[in-house]
Structure formats: structure tokens, C-alpha cells
PDB file of N, CA and C in Angstrom:
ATOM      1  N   UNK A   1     -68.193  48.449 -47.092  1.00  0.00           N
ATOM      2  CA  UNK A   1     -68.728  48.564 -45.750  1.00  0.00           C
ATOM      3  C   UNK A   1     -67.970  47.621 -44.830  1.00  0.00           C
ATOM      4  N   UNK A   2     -67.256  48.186 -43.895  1.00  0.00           N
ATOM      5  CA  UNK A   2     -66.553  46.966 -42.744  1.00  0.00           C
ATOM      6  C   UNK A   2     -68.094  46.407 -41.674  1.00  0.00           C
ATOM      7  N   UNK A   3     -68.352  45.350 -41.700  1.00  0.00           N
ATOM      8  CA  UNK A   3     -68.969  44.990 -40.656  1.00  0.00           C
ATOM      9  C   UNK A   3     -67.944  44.011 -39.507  1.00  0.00           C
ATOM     10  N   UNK A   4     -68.807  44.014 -38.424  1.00  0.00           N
ATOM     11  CA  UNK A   4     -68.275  43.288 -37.223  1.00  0.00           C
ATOM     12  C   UNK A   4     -68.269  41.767 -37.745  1.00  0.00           C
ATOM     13  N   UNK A   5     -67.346  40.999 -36.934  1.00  0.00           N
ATOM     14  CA  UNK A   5     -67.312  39.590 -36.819  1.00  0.00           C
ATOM     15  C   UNK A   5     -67.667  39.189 -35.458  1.00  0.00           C
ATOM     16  N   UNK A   6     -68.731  38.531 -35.690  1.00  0.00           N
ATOM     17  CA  UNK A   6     -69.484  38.238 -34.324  1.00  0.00           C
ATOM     18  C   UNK A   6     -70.471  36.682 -34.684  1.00  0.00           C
ATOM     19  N   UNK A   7     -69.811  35.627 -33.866  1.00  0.00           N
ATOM     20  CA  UNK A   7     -70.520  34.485 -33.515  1.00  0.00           C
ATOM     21  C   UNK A   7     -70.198  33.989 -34.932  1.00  0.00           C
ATOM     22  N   UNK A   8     -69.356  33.669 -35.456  1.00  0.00           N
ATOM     23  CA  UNK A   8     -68.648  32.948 -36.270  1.00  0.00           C
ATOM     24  C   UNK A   8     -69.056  33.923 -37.932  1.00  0.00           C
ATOM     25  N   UNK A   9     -69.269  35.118 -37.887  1.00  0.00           N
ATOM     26  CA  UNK A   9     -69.934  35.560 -39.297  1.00  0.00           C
ATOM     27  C   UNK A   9     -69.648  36.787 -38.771  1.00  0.00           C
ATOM     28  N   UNK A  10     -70.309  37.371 -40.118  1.00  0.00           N
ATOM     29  CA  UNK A  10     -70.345  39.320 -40.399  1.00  0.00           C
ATOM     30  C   UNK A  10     -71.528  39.643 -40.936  1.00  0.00           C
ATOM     31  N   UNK A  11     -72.445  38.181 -41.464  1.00  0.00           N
ATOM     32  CA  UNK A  11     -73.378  38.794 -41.942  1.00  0.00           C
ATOM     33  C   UNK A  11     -74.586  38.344 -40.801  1.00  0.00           C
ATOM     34  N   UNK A  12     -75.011  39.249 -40.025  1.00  0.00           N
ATOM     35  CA  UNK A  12     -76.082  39.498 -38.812  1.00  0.00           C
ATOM     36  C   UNK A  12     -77.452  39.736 -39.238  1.00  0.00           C
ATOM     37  N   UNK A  13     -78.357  39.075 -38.286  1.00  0.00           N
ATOM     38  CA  UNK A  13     -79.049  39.499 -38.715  1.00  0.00           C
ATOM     39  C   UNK A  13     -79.766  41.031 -37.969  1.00  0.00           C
ATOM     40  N   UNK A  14     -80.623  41.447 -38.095  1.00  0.00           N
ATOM     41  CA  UNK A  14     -80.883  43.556 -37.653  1.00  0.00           C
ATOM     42  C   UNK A  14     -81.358  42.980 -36.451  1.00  0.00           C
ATOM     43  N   UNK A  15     -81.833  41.895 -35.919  1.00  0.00           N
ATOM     44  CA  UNK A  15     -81.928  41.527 -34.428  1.00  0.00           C
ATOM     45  C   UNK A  15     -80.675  41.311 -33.713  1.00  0.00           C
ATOM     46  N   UNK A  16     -79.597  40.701 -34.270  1.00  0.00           N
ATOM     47  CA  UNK A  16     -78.139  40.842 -33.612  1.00  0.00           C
ATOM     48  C   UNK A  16     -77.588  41.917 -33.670  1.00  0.00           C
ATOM     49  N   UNK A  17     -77.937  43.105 -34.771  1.00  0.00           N
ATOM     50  CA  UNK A  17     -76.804  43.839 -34.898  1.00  0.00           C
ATOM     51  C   UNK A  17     -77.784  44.849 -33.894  1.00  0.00           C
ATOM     52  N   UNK A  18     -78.924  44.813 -33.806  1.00  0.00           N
ATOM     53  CA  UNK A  18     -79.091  45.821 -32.362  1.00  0.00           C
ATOM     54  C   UNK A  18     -79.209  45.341 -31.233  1.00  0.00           C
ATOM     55  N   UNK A  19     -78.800  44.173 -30.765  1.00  0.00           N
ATOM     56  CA  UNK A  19     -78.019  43.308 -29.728  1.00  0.00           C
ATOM     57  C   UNK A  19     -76.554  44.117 -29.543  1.00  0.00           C
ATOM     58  N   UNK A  20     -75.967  43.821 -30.150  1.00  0.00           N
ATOM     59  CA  UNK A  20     -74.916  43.999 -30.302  1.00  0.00           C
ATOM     60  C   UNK A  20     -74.001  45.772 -30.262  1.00  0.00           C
ATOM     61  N   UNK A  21     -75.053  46.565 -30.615  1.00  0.00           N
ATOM     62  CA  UNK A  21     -74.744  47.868 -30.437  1.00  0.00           C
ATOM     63  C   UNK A  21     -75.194  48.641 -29.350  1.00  0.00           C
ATOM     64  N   UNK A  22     -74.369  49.201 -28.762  1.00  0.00           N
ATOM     65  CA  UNK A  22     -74.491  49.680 -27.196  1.00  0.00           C
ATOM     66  C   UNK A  22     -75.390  51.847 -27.458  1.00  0.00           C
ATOM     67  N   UNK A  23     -75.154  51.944 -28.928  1.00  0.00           N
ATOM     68  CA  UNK A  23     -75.651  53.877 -29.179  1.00  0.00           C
ATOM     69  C   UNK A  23     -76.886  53.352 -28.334  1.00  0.00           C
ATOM     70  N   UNK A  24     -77.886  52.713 -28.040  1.00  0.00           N
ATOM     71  CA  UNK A  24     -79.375  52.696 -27.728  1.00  0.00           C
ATOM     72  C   UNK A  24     -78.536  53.218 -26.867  1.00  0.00           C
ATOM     73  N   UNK A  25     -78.288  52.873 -25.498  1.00  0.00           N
ATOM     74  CA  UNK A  25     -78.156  52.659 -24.503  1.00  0.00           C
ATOM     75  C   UNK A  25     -76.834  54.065 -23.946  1.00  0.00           C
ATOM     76  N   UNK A  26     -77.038  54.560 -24.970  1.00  0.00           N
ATOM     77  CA  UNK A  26     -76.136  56.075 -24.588  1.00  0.00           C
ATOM     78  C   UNK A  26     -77.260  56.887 -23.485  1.00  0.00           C
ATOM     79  N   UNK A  27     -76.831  57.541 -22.889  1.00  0.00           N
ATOM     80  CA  UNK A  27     -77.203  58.630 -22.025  1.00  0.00           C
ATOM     81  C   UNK A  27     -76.412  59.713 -21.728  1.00  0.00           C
ATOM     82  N   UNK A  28     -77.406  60.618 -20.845  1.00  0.00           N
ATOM     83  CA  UNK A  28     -75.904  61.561 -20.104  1.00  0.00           C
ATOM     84  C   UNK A  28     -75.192  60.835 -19.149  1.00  0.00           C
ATOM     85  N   UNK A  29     -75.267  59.365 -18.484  1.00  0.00           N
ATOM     86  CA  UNK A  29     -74.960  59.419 -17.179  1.00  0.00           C
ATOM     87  C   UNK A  29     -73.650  57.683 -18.105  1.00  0.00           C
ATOM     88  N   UNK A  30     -73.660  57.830 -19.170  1.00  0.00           N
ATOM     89  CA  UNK A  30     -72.747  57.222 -19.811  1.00  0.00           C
ATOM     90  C   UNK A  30     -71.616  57.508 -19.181  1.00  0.00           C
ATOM     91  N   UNK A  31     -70.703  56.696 -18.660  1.00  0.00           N
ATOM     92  CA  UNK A  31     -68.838  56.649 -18.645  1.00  0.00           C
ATOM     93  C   UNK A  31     -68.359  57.146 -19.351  1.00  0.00           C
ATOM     94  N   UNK A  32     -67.371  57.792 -18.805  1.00  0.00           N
ATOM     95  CA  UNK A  32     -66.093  57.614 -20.477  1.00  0.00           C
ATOM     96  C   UNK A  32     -65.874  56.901 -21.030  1.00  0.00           C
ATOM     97  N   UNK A  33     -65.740  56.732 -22.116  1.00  0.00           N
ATOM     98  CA  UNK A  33     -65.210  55.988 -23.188  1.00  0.00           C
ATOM     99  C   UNK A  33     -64.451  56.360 -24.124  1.00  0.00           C
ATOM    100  N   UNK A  34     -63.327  55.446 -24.472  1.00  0.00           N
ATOM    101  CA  UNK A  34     -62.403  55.197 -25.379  1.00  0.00           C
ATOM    102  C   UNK A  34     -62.541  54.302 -26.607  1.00  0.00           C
ATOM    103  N   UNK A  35     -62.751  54.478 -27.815  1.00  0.00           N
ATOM    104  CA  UNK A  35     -63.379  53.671 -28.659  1.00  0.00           C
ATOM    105  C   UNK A  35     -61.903  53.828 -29.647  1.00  0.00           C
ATOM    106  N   UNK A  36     -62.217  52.701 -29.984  1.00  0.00           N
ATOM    107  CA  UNK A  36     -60.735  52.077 -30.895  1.00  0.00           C
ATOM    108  C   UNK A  36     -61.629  51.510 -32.335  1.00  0.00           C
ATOM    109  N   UNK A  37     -61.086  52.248 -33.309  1.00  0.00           N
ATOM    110  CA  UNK A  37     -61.453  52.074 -34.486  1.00  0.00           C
ATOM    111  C   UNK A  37     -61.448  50.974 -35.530  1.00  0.00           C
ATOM    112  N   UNK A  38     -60.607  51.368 -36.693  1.00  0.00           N
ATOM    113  CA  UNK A  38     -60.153  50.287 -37.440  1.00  0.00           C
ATOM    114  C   UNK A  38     -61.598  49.838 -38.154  1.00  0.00           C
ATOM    115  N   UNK A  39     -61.350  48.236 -38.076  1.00  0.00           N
ATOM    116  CA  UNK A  39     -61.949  47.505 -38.902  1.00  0.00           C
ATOM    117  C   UNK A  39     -63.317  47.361 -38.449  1.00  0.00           C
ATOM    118  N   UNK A  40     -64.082  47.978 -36.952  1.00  0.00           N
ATOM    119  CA  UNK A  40     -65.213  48.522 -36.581  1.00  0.00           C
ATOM    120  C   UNK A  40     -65.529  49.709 -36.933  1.00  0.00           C
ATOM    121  N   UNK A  41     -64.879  50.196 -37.447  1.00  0.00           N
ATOM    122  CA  UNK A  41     -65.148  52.042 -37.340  1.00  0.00           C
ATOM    123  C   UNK A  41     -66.527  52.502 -37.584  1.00  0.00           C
ATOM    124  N   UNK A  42     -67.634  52.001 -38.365  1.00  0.00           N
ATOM    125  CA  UNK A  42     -68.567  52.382 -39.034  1.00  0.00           C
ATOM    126  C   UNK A  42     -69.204  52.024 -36.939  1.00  0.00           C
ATOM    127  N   UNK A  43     -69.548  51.458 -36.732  1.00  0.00           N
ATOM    128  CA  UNK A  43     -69.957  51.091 -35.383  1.00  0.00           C
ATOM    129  C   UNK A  43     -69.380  52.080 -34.674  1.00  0.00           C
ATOM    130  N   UNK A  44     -67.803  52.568 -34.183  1.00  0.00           N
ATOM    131  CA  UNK A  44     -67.733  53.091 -33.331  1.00  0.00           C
ATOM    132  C   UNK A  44     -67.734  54.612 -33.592  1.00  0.00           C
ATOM    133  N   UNK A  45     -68.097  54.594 -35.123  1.00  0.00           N
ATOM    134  CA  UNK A  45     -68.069  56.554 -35.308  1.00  0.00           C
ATOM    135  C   UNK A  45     -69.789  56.331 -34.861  1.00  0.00           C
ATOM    136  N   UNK A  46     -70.668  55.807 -35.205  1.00  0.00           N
ATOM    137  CA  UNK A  46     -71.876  55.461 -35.009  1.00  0.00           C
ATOM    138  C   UNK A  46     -71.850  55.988 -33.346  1.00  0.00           C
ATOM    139  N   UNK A  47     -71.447  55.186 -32.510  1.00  0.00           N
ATOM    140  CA  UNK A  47     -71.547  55.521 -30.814  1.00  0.00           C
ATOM    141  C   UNK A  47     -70.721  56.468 -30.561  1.00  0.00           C
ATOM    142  N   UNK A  48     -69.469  56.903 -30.898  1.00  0.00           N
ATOM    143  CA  UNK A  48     -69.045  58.156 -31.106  1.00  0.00           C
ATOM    144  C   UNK A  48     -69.559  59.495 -31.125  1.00  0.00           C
ATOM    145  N   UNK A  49     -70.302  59.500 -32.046  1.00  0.00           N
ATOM    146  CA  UNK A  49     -71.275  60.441 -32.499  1.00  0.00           C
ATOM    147  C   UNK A  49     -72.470  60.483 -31.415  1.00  0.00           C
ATOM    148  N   UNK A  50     -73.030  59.663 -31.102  1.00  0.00           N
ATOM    149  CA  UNK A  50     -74.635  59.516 -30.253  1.00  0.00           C
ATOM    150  C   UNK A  50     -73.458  59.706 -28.767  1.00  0.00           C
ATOM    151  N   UNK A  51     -72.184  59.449 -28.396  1.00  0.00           N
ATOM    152  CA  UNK A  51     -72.063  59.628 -27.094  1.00  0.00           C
ATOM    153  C   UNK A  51     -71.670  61.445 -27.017  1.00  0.00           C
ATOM    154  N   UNK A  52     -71.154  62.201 -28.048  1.00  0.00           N
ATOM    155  CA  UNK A  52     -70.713  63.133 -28.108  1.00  0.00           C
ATOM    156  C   UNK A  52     -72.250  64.155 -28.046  1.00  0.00           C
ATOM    157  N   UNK A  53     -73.059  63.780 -28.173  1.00  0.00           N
ATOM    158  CA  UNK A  53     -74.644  64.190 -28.543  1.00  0.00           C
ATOM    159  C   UNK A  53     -75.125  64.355 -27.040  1.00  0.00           C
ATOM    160  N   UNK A  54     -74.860  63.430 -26.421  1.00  0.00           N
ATOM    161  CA  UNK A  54     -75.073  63.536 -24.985  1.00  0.00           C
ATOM    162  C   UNK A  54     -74.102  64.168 -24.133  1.00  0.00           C
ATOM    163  N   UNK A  55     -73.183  64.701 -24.657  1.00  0.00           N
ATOM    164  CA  UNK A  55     -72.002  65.408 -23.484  1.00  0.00           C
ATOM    165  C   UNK A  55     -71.022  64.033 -22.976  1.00  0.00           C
ATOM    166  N   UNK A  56     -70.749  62.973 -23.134  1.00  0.00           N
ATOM    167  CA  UNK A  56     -70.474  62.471 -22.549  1.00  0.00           C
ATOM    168  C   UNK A  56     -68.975  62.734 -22.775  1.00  0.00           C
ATOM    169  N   UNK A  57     -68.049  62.272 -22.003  1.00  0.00           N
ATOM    170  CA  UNK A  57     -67.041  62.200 -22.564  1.00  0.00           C
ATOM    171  C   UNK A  57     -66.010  61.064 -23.012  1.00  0.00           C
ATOM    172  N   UNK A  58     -65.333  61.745 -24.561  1.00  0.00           N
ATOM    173  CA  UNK A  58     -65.310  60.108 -25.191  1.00  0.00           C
ATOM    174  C   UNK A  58     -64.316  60.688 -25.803  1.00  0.00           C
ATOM    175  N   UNK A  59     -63.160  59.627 -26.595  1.00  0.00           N
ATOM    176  CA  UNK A  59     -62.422  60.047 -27.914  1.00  0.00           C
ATOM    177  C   UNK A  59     -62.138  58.889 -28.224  1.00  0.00           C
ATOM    178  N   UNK A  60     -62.366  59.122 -29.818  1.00  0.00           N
ATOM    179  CA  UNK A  60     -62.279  57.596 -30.935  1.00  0.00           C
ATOM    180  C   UNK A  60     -60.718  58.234 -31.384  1.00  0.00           C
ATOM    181  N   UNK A  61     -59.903  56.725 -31.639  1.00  0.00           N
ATOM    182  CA  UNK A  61     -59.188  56.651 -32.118  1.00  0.00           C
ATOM    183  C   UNK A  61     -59.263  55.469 -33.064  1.00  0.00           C
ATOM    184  N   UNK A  62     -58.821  56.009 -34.632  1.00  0.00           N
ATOM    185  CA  UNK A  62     -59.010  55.126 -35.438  1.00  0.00           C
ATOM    186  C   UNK A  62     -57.925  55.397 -36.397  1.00  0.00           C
ATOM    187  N   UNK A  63     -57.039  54.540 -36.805  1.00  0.00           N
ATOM    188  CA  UNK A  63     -56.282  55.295 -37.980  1.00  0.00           C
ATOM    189  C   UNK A  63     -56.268  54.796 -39.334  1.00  0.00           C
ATOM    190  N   UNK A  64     -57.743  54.556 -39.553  1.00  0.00           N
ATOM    191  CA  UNK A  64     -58.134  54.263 -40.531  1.00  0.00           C
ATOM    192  C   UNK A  64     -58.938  56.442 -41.159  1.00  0.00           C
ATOM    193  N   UNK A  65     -59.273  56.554 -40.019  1.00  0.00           N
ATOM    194  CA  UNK A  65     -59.930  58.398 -40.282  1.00  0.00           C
ATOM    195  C   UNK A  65     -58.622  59.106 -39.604  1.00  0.00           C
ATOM    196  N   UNK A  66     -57.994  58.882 -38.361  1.00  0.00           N
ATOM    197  CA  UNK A  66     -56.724  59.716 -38.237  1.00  0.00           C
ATOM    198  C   UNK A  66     -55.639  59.752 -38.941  1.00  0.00           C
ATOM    199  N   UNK A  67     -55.266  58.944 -40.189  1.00  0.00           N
ATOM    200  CA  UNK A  67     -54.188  58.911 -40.987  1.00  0.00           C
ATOM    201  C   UNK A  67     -54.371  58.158 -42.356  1.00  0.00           C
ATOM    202  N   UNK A  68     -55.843  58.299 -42.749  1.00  0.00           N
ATOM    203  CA  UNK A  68     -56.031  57.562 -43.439  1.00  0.00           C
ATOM    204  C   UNK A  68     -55.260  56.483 -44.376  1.00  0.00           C
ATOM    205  N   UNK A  69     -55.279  55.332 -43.172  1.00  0.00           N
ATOM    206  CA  UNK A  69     -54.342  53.977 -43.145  1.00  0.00           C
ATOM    207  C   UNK A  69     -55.682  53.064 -43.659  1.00  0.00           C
ATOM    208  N   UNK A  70     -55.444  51.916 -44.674  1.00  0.00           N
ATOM    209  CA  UNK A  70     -56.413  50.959 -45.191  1.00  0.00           C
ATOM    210  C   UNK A  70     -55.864  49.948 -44.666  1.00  0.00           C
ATOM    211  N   UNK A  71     -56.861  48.919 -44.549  1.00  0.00           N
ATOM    212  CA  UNK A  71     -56.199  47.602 -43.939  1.00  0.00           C
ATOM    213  C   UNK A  71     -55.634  47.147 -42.707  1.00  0.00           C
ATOM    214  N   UNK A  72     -56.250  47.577 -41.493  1.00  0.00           N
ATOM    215  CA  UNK A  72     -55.129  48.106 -40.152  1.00  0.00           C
ATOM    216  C   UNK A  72     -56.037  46.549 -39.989  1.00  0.00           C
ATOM    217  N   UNK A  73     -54.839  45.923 -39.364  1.00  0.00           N
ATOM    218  CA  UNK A  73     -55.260  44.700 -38.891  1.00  0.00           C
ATOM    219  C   UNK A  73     -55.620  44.870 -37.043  1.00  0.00           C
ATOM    220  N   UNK A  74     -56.541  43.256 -37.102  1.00  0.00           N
ATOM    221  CA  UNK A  74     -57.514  43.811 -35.813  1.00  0.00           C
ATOM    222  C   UNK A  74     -56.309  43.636 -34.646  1.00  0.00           C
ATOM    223  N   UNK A  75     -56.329  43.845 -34.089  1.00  0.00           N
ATOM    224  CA  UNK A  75     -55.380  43.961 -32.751  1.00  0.00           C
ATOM    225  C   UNK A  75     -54.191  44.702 -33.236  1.00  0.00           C
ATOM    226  N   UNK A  76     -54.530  45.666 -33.848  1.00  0.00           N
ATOM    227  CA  UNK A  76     -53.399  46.448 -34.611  1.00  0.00           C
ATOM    228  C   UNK A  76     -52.358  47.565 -33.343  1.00  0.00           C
ATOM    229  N   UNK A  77     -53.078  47.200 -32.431  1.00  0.00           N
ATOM    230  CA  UNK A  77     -52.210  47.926 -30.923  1.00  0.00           C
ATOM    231  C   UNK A  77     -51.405  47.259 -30.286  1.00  0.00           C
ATOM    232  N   UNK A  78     -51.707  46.078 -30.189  1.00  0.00           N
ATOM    233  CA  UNK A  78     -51.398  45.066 -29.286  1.00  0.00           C
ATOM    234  C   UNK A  78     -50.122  44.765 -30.695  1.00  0.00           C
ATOM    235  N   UNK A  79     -50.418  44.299 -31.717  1.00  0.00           N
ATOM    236  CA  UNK A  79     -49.551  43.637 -32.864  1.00  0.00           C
ATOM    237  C   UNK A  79     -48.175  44.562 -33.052  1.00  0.00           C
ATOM    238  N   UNK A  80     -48.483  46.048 -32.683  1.00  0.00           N
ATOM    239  CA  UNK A  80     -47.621  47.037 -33.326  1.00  0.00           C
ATOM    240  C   UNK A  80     -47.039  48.069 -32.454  1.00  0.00           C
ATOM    241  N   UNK A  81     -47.555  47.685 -31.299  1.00  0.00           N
ATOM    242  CA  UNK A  81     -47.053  49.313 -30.416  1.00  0.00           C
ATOM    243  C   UNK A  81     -45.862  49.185 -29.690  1.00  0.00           C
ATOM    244  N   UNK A  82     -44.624  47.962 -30.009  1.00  0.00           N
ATOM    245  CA  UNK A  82     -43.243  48.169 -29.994  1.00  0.00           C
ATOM    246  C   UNK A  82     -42.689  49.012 -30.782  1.00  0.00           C
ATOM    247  N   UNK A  83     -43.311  48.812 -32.185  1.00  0.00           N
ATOM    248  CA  UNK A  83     -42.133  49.215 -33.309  1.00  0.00           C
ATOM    249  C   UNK A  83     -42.750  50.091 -34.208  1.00  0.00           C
ATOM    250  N   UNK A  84     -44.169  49.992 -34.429  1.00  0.00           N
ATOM    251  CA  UNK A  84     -44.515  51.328 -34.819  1.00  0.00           C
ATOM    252  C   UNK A  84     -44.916  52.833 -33.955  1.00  0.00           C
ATOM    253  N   UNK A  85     -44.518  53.849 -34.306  1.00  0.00           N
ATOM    254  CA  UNK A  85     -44.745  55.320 -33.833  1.00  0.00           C
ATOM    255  C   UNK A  85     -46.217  55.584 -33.670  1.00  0.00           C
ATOM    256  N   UNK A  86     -46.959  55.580 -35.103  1.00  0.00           N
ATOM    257  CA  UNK A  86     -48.289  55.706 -35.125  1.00  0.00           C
ATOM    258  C   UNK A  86     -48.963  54.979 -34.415  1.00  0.00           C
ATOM    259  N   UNK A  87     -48.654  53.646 -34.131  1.00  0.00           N
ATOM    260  CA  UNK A  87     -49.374  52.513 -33.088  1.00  0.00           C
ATOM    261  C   UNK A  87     -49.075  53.368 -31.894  1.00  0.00           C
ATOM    262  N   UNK A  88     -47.757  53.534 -31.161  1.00  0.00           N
ATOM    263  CA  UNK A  88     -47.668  53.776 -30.255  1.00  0.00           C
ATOM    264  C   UNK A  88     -48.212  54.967 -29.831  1.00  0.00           C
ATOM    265  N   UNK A  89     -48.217  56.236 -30.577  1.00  0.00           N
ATOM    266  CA  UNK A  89     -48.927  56.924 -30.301  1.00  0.00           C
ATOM    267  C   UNK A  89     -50.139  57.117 -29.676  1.00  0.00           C
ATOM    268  N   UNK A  90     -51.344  55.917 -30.580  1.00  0.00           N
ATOM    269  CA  UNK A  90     -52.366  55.484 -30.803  1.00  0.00           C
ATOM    270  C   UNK A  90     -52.607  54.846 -29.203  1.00  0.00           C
ATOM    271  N   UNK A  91     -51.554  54.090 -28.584  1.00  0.00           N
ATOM    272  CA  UNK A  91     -51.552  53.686 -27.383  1.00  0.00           C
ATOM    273  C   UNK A  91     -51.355  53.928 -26.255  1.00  0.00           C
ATOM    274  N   UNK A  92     -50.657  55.122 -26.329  1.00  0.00           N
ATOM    275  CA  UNK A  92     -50.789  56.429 -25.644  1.00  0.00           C
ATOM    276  C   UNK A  92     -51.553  57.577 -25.579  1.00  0.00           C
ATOM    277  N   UNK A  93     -52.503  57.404 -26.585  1.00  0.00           N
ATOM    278  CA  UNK A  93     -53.725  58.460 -26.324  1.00  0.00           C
ATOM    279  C   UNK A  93     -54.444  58.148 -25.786  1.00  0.00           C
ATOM    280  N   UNK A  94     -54.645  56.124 -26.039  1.00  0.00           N
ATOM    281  CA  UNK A  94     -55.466  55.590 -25.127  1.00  0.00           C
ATOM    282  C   UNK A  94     -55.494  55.476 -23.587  1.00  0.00           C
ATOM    283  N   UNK A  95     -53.795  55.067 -23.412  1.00  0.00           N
ATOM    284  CA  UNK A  95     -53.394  54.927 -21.841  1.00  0.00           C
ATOM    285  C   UNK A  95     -53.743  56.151 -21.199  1.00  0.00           C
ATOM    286  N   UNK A  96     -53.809  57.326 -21.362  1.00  0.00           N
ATOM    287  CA  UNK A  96     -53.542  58.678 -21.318  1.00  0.00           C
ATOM    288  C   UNK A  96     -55.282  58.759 -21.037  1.00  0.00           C
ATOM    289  N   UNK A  97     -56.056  58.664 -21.632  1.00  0.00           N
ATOM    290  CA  UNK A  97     -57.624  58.756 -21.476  1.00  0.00           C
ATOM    291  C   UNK A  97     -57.817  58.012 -20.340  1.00  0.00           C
ATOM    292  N   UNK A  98     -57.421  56.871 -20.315  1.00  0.00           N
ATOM    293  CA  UNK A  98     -57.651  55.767 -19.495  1.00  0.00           C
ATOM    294  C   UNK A  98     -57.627  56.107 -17.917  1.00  0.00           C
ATOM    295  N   UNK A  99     -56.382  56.799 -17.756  1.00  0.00           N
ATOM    296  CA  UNK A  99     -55.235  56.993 -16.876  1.00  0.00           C
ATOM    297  C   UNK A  99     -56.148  58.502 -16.469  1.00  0.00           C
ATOM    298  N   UNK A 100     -56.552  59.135 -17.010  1.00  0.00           N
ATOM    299  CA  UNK A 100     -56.868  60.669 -16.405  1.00  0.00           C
ATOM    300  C   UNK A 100     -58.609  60.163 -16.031  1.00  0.00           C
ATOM    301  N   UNK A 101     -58.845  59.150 -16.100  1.00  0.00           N
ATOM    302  CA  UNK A 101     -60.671  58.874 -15.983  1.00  0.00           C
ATOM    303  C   UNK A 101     -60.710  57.474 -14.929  1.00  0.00           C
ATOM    304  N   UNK A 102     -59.486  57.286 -14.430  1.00  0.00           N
ATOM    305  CA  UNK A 102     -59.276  56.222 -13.499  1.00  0.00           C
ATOM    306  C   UNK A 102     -60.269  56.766 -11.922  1.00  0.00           C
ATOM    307  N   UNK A 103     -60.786  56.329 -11.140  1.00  0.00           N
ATOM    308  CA  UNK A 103     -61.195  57.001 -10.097  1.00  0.00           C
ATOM    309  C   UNK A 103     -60.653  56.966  -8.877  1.00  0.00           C
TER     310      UNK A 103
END
């Protein structure tokens, strides 16, 4: 199970970890969103899922489920999107979401 690192730990207690998770707080009148995977993924397929439920519009990128890659280290965009393809890609689907939902 990947959990979050939050406030010096991973192990939360069910009062932080529904602090901490934004699915309550989905609606229809939710933003777009761009959710970046990896070593959160269990969290962001979680709001993923509950924002896609509402119409909202959203796309997860993770390439831990898009290419099934193990081990993607955290800032794996920022660390890699000179020299790797798949990063860059990854950073261009994002810019690209970003960029068409700008107002």
C-alpha cells in the first residue's frame, strides 16, 4: 500500500487522513483538475474516480498505471523531464490540460 508522507510520517491517523483528502469535497461545480500520480496514486485514483462521478473534468496521470513503472521517485517530473521521453511526455499532458483550462 503507498501511503502519503505528511507532517513528518505515513502512518496517520483516520482523523488526518480525512483532513487531508479533498474526494469529500468533490462536487459538480469542482475545477479541473490534473492529478499526478506515482507514489500517491491510491489517493489520487481515489479523487479521480469520485471527480469523474460528478462530470467534472479531470485526467490522472500516473506512470506507475500508464506504463506500469515501480518506484517512480517523488518529483519524478521536475527530476526527469529533460532527459526522459516518458517524463516529458507526462509533462506535456499536464502543460497541455493546464494550458486549455487557463481562463
Amino acid at each position: 500500500m503507498r501511503r502519503n508522507y505528511v507532517k513528518g510520517s505515513i502512518f496517520l491517523t483516520n482523523k488526518e487522513i480525512k483532513l487531508y483528502d479533498p474526494s469529500g469535497h468533490v462536487n459538480e461545480h469542482y475545477p479541473p483538475a490534473c492529478l499526478i500520480g506515482s507514489e500517491y496514486g491510491e489517493d489520487m485514483i481515489r479523487l479521480y474516480d469520485k471527480l469523474r462521478e460528478t462530470g467534472a473534468d479531470c485526467i490522472l496521470i500516473d506512470p506507475e498505471l500508464d506504463r506500469s513503472e515501480t518506484d517512480v521517485p517523488h518529483c519524478y517530473m521536475t527530476n526527469g523531464v529533460s532527459s526522459d521521453q516518458d517524463v516529458r511526455e507526462d509533462f506535456d499532458r499536464m502543460t497541455s490540460f493546464l494550458i486549455e483550462h487557463l481562463d
